[in-house]
PDB file of N, CA and C in Angstrom:
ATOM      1  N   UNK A   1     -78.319 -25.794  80.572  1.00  0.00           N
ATOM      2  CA  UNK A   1     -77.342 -25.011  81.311  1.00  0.00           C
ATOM      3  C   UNK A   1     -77.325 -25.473  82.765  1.00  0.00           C
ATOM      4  N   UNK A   2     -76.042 -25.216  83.160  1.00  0.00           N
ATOM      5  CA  UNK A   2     -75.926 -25.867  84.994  1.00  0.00           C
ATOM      6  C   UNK A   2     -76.728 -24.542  85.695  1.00  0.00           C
ATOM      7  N   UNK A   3     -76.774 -25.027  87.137  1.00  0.00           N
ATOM      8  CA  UNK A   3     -77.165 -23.748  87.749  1.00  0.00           C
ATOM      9  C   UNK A   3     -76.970 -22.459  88.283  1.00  0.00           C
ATOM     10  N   UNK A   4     -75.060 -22.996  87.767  1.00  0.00           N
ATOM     11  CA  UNK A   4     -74.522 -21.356  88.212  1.00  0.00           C
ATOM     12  C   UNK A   4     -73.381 -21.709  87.311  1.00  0.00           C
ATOM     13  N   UNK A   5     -74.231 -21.068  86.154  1.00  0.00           N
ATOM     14  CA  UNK A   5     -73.156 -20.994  84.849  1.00  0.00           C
ATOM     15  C   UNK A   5     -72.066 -20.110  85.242  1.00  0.00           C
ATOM     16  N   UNK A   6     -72.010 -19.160  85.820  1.00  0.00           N
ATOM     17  CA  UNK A   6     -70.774 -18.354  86.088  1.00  0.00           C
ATOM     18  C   UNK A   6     -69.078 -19.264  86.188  1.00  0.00           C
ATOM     19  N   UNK A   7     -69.379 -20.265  87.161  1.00  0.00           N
ATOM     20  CA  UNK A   7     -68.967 -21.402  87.864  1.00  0.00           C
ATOM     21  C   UNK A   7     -68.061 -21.962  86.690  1.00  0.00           C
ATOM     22  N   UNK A   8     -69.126 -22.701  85.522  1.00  0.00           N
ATOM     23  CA  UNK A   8     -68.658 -22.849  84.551  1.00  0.00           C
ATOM     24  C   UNK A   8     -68.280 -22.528  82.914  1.00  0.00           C
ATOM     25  N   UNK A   9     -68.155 -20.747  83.084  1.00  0.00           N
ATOM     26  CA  UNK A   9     -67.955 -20.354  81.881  1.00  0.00           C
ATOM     27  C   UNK A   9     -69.151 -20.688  80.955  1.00  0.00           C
ATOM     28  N   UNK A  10     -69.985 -20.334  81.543  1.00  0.00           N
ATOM     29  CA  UNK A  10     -71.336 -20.393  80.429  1.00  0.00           C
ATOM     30  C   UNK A  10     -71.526 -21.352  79.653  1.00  0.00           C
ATOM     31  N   UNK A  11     -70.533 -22.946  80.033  1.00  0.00           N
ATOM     32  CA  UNK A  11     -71.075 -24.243  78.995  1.00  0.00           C
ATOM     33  C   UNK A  11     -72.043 -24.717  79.712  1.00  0.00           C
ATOM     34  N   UNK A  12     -72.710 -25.815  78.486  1.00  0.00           N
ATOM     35  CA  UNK A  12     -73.615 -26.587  79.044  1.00  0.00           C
ATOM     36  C   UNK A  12     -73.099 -27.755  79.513  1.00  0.00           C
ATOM     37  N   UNK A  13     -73.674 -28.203  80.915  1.00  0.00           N
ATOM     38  CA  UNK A  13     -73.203 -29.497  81.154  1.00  0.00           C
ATOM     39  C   UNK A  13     -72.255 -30.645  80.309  1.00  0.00           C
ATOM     40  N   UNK A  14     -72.615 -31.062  79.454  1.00  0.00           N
ATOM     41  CA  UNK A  14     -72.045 -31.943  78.553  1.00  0.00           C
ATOM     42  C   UNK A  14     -70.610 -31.402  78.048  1.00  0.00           C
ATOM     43  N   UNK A  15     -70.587 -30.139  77.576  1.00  0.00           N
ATOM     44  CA  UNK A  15     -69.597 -29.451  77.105  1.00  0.00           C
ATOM     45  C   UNK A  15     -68.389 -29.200  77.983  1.00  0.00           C
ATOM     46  N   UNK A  16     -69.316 -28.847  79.033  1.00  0.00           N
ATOM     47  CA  UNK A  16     -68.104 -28.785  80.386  1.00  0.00           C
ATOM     48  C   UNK A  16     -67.567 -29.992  81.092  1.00  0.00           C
ATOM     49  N   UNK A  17     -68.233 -31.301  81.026  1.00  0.00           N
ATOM     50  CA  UNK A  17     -67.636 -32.578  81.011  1.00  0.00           C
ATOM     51  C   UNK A  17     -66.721 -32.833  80.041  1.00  0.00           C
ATOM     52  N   UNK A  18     -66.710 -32.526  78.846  1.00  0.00           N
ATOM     53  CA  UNK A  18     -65.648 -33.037  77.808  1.00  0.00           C
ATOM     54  C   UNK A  18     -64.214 -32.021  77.896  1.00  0.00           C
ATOM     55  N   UNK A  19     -64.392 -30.893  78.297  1.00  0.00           N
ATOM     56  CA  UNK A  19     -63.732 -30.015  78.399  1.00  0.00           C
ATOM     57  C   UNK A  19     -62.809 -30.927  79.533  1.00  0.00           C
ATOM     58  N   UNK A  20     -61.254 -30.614  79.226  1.00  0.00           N
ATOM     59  CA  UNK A  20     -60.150 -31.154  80.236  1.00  0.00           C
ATOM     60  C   UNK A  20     -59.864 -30.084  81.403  1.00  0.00           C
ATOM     61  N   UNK A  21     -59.692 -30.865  82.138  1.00  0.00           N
ATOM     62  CA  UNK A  21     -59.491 -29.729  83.602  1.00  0.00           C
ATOM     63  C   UNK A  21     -58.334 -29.692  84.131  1.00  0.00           C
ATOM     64  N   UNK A  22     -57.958 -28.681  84.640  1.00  0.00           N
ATOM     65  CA  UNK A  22     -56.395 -29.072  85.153  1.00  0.00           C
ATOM     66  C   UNK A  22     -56.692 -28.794  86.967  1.00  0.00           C
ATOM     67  N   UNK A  23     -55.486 -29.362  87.467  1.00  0.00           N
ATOM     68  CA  UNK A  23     -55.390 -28.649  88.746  1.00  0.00           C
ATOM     69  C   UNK A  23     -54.014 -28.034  89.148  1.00  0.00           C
ATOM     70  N   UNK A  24     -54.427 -26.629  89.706  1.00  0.00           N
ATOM     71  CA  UNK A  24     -52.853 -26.170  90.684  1.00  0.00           C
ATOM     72  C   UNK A  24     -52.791 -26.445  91.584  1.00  0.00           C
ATOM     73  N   UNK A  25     -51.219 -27.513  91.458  1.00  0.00           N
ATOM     74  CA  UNK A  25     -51.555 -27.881  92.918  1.00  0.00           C
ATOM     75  C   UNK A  25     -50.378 -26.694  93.915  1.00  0.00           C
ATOM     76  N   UNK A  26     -50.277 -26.767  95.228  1.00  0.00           N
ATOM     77  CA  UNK A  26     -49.872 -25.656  96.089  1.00  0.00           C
ATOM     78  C   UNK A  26     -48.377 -25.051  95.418  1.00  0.00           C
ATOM     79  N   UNK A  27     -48.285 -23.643  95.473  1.00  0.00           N
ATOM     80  CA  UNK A  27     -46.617 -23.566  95.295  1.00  0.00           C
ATOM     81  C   UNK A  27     -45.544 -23.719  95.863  1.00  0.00           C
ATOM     82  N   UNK A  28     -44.879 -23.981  95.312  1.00  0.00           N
ATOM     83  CA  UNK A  28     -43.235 -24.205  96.557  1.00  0.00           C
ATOM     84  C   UNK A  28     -42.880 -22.595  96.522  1.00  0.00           C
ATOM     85  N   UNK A  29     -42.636 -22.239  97.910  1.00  0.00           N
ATOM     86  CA  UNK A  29     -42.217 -21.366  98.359  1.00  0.00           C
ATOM     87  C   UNK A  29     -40.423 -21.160  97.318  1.00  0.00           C
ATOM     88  N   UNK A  30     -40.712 -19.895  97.504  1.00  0.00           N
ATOM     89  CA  UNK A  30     -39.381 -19.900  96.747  1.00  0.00           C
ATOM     90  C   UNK A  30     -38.007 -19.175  97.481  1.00  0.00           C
ATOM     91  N   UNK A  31     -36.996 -20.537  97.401  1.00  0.00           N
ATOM     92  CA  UNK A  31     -36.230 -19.543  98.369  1.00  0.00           C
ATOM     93  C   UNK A  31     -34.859 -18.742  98.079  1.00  0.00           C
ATOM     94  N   UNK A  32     -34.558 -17.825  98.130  1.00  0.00           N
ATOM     95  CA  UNK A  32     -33.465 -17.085  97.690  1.00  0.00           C
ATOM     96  C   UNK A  32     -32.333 -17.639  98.377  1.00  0.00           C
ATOM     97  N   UNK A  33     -30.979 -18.411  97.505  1.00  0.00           N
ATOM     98  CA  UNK A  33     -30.021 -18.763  98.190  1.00  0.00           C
ATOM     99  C   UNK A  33     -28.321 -18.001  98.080  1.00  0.00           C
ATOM    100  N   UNK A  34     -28.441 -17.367  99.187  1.00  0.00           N
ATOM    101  CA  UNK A  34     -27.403 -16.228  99.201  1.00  0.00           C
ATOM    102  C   UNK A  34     -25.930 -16.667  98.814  1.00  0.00           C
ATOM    103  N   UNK A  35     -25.012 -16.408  97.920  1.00  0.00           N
ATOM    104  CA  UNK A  35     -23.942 -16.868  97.393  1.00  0.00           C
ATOM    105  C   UNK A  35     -22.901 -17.100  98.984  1.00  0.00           C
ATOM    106  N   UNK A  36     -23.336 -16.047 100.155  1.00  0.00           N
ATOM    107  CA  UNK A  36     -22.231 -15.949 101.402  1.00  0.00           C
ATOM    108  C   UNK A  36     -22.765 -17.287 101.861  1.00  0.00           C
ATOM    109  N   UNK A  37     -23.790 -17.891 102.125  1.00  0.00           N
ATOM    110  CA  UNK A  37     -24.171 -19.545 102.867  1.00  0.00           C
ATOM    111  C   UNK A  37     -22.966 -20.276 102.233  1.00  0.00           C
ATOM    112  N   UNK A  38     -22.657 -20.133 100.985  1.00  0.00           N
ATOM    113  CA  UNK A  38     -21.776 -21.232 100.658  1.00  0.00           C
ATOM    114  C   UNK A  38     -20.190 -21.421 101.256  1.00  0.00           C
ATOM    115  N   UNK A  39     -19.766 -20.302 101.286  1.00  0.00           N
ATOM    116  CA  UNK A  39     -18.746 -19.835 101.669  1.00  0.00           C
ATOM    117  C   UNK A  39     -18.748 -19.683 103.036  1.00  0.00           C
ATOM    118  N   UNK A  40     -17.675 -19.988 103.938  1.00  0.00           N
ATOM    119  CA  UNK A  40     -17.007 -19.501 105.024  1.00  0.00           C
ATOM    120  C   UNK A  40     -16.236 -18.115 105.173  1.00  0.00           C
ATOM    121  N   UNK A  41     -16.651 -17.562 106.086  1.00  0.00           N
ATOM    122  CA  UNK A  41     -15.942 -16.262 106.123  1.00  0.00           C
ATOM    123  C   UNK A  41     -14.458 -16.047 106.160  1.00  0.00           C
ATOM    124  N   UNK A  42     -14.022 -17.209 106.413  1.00  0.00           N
ATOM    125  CA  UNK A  42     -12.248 -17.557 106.454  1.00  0.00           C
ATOM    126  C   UNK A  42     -11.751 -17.610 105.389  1.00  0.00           C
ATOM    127  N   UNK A  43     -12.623 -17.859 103.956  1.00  0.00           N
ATOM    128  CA  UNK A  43     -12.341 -18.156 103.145  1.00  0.00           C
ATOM    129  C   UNK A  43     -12.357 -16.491 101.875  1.00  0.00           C
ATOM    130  N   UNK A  44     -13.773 -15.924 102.678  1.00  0.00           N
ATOM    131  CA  UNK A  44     -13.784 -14.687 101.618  1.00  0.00           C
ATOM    132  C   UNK A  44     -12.886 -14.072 102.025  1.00  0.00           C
ATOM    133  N   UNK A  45     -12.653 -13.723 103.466  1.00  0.00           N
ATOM    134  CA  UNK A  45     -11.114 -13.160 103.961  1.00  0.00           C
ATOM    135  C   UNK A  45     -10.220 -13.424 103.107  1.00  0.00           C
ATOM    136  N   UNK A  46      -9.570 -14.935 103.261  1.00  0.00           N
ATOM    137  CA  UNK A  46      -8.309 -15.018 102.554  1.00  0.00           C
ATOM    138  C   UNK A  46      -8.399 -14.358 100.682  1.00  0.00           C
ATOM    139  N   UNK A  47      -9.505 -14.786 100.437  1.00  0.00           N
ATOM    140  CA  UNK A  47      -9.897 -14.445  99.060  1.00  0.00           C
ATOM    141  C   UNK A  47      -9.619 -12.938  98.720  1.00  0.00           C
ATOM    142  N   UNK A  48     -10.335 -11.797  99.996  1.00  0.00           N
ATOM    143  CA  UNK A  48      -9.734 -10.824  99.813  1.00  0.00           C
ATOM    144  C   UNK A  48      -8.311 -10.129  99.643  1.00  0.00           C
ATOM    145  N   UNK A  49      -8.133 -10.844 101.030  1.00  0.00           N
ATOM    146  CA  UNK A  49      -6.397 -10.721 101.508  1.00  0.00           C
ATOM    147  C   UNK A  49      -5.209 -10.829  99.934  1.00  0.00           C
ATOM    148  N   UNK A  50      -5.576 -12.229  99.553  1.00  0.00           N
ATOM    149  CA  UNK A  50      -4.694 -12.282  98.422  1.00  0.00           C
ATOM    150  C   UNK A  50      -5.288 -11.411  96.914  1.00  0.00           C
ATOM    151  N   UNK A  51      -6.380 -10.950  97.057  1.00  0.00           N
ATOM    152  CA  UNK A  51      -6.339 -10.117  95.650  1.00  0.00           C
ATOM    153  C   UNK A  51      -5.768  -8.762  96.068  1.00  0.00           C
ATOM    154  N   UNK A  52      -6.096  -8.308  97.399  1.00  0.00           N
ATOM    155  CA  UNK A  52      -5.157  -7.124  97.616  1.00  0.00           C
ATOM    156  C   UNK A  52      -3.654  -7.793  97.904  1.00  0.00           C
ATOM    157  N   UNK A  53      -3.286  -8.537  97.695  1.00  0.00           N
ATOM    158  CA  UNK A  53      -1.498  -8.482  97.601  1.00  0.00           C
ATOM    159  C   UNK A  53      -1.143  -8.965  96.672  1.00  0.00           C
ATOM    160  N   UNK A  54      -2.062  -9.009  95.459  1.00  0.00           N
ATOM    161  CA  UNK A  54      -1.318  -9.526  94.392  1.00  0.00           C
ATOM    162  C   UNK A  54      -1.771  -7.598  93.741  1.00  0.00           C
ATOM    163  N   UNK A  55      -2.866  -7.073  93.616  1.00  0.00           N
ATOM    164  CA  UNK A  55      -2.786  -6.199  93.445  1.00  0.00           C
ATOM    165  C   UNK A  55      -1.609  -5.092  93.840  1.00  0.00           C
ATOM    166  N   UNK A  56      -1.239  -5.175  94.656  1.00  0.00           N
ATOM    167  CA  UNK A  56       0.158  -4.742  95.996  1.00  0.00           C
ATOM    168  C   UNK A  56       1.015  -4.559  95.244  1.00  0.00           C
ATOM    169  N   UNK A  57       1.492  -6.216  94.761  1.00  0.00           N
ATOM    170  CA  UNK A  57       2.600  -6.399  94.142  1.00  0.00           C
ATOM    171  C   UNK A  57       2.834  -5.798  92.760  1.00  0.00           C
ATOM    172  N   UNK A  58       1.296  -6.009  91.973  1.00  0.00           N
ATOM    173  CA  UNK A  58       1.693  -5.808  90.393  1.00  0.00           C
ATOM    174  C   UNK A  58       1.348  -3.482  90.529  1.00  0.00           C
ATOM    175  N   UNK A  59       1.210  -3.079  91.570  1.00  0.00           N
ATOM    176  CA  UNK A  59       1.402  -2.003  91.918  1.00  0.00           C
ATOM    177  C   UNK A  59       3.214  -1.442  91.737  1.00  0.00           C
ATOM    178  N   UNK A  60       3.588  -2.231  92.924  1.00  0.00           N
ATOM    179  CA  UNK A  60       4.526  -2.018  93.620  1.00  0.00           C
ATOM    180  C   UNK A  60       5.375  -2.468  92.157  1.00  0.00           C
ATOM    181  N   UNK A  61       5.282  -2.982  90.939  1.00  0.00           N
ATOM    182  CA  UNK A  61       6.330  -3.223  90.222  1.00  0.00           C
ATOM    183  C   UNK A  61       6.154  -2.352  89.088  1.00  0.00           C
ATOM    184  N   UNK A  62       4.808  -1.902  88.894  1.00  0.00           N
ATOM    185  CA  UNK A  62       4.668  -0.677  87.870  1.00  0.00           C
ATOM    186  C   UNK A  62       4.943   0.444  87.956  1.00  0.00           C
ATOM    187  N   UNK A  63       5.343   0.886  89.789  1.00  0.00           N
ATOM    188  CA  UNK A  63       5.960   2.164  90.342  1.00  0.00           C
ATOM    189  C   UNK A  63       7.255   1.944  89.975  1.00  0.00           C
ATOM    190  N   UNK A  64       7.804   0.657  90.136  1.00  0.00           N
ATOM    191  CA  UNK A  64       9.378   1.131  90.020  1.00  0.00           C
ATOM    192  C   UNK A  64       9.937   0.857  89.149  1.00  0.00           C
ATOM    193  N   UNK A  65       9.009   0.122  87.543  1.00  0.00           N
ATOM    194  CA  UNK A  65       9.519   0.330  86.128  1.00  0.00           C
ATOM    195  C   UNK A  65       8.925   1.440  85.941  1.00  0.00           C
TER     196      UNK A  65
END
């Protein structure tokens, strides 16, 4: 046995040499990428602008059929 079996899961030397080891290596930070970075604000504007006037319109034609 090694001298601080804890260390190695209670094998004996030999056992714990044959045994495969892995390593973790550091994590990549993980970063949250907000759907508004992509977009310009000129753009969600207009985006708004025209779903309220097409909404407007298909309003404005179901009031007066």
């Amino acid at each position: 046995m090694s001298e601080q079996p804890h260390l190695r899961a209670y094998l004996c030397d030999d056992c714990w040499n044959k045994t495969p080891h892995f390593k973790v290596k550091a994590k990549k930070p993980v970063t949250i990428d907000s759907p508004m970075s992509d977009w310009p604000m000129v753009w969600i504007a207009l985006y708004t602008t025209s779903c309220m006037v097409l909404i407007a319109i298909i309003g404005f034609y179901l009031w007066i059929k």
